[in-house]
Protein backbone atom coordinates (compact mmCIF):
# COMPACT_ATOMS: atom_id res chain seq x y z
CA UNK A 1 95.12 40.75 56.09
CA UNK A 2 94.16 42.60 53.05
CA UNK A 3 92.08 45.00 55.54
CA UNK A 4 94.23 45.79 58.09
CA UNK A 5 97.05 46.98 55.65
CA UNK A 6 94.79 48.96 53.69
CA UNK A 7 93.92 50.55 56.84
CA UNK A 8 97.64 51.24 57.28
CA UNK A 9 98.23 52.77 53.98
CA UNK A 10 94.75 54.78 54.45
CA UNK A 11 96.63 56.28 58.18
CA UNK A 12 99.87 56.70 56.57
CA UNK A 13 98.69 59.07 54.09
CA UNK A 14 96.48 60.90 56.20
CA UNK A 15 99.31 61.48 58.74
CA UNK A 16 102.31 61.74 56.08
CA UNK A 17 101.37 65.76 56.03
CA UNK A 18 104.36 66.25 53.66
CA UNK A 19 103.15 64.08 51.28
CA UNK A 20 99.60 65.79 51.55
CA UNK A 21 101.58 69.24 51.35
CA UNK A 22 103.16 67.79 47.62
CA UNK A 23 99.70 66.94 46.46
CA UNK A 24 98.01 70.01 47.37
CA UNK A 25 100.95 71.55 45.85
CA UNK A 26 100.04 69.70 42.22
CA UNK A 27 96.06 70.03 42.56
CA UNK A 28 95.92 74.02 43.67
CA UNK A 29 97.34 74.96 40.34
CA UNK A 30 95.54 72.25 38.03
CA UNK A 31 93.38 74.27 35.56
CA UNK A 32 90.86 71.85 34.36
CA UNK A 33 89.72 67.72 35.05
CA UNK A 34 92.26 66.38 32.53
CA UNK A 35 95.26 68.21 33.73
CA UNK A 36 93.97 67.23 37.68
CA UNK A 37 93.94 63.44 36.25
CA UNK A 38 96.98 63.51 34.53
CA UNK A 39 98.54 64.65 37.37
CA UNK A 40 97.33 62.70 39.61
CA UNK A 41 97.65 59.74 37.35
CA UNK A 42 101.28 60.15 36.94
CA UNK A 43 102.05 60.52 40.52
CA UNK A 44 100.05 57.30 41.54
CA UNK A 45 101.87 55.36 39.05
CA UNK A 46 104.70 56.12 39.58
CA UNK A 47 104.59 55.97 43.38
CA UNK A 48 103.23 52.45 43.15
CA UNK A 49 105.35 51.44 40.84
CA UNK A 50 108.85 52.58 43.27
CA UNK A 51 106.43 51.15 46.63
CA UNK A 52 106.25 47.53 44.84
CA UNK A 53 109.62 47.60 44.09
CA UNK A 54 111.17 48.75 47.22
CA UNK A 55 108.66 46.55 49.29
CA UNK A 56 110.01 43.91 47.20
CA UNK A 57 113.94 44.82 47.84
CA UNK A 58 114.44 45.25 44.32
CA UNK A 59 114.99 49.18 44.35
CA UNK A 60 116.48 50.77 48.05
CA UNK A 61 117.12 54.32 48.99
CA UNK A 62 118.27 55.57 52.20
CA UNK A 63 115.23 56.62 54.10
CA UNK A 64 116.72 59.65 55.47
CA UNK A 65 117.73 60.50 52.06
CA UNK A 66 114.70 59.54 50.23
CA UNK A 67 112.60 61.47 53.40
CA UNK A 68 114.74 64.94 52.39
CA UNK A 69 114.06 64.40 48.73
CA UNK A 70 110.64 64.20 49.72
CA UNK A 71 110.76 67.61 51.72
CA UNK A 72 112.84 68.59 48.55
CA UNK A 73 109.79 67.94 46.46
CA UNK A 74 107.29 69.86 48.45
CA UNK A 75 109.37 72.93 48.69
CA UNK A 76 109.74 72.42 44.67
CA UNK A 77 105.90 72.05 43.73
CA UNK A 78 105.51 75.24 45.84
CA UNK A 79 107.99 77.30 44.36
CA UNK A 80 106.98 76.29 41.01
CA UNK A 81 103.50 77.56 41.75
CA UNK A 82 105.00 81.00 42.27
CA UNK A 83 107.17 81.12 38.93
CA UNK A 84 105.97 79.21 36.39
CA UNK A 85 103.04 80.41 34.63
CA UNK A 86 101.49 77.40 32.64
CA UNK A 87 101.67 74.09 34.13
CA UNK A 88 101.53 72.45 31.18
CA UNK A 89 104.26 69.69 31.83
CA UNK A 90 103.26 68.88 35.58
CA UNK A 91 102.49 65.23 35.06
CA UNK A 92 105.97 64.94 34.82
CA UNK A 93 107.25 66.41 37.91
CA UNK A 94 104.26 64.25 39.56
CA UNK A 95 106.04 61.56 37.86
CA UNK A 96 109.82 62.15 38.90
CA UNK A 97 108.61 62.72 42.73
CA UNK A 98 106.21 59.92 42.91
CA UNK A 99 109.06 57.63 42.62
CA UNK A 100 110.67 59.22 45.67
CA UNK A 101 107.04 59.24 47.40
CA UNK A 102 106.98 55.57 46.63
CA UNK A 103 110.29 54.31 48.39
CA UNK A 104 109.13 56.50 51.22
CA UNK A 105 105.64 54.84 51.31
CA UNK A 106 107.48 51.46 51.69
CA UNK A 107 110.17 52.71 53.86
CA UNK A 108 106.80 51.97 56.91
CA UNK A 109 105.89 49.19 55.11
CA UNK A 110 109.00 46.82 54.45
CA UNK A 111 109.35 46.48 58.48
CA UNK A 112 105.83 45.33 58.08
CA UNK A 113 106.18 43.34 55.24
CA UNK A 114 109.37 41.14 55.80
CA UNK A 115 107.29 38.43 57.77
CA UNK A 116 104.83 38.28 55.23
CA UNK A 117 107.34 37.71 52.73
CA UNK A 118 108.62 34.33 54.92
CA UNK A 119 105.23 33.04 54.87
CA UNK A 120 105.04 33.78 51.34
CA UNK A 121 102.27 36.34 51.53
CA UNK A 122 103.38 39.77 50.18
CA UNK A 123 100.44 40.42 47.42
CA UNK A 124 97.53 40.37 49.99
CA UNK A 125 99.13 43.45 52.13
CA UNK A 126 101.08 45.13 49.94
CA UNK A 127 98.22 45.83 47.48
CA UNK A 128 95.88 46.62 50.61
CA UNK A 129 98.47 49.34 51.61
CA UNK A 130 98.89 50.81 48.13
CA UNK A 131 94.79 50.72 47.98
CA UNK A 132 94.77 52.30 51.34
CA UNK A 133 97.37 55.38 50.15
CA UNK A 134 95.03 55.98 46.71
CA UNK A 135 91.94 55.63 48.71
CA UNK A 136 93.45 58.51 51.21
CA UNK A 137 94.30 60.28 48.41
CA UNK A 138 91.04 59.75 46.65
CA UNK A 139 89.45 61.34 50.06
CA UNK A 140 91.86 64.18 49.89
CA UNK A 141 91.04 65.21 46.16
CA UNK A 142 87.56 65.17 46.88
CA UNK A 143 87.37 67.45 49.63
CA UNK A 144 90.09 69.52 47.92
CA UNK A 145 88.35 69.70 44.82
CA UNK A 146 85.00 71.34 45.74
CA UNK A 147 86.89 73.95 47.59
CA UNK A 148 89.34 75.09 44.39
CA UNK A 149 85.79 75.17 42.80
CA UNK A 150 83.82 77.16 45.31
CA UNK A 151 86.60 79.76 45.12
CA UNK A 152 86.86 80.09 41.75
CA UNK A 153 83.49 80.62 41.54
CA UNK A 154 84.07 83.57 43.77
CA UNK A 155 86.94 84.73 42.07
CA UNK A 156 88.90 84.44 44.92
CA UNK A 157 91.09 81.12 43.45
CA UNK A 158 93.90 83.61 41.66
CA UNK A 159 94.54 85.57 44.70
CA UNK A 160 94.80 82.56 47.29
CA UNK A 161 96.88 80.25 45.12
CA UNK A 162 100.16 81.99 45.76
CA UNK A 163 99.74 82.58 49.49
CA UNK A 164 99.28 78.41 49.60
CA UNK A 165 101.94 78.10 47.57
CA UNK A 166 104.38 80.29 49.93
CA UNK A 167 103.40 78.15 52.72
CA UNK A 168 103.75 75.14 51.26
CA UNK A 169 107.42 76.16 49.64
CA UNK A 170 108.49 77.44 52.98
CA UNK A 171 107.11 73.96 55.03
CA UNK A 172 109.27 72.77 51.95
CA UNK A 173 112.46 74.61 53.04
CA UNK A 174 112.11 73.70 56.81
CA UNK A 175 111.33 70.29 56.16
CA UNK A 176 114.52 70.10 54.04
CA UNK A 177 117.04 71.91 56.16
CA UNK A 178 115.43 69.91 59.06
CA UNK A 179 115.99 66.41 57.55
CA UNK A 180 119.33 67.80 56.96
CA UNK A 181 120.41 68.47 60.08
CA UNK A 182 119.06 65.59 61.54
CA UNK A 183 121.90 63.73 58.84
């Protein structure tokens, strides 16, 4: 059991390319290892945290609300790129949109998890899909990271970080006024 959800939460983040297009949006501007990890840190807490509890029907949001706050938070991480110099607070907008990333996470897996919950098993899969999303992630960062790197090292990092950030502000925008009109 604990497989085959992990396996689900591993997909889901792989094919969830807005929440890929969020993280990008936090790593491309992350200046050294500690502000990567607090960043990163902050998001997976805080998405975990709002995934338990919505999984658990403590916490609910209207999934096509929470999905246009999600498109709402990629447009934001890459328009913040493009106007705000020093980063220095970022964990913190990791933080506030990892909640919303969260009750979208569970938004697939609640379906999934409402017969486990009858048969009293709900720990077994819903840790295997949160392991799954961090281990995507995990895969992400570390192809991501030795590219920023390689870049830098060319001195080509400066110059490519706001062209990224355009497109990922404009996927954003379309994304948002999409979600919208689907409302």
């Amino acid at each position: 059991m604990f497989t085959v959800f992990l396996e689900l939460g591993y997909d889901h983040i792989l094919d969830g390319y807005d929440h890929l297009l969020f993280l990008a949006g936090l790593i491309i501007v992350a200046t050294d290892w500690r502000s990567l990890f607090a960043v990163i840190t902050a998001f997976t807490v805080t998405h975990s945290t709002t995934l338990v509890l919505s999984a658990l029907d403590i916490v609910w949001l209207d999934p096509v609300i929470t999905e246009t706050l999600i498109a709402a938070s990629v447009a934001y991480v890459g328009i913040e790129n493009l106007v705000v110099k020093e980063q220095k607070y970022r964990w913190l907008v990791a933080s506030g949109f990892g909640l919303i990333h969260g009750a979208g996470f569970s938004g697939h897996l609640t379906v999934l998890l409402k017969s486990m919950m009858d048969m009293g098993n709900i720990w077994e899969p819903l840790v295997g899909f949160n392991v799954g999303i961090e281990l995507g992630q995990i895969v992400v960062i570390a192809i991501s990271v030795p590219v920023i790197y390689g870049f830098r090292k060319l001195g080509k990092w400066d110059a490519l970080v706001p062209e990224f950030s355009r497109v990922i502000a404009a996927v954003g925008v379309f994304l948002v006024i999409s979600r919208v009109w689907e409302m």
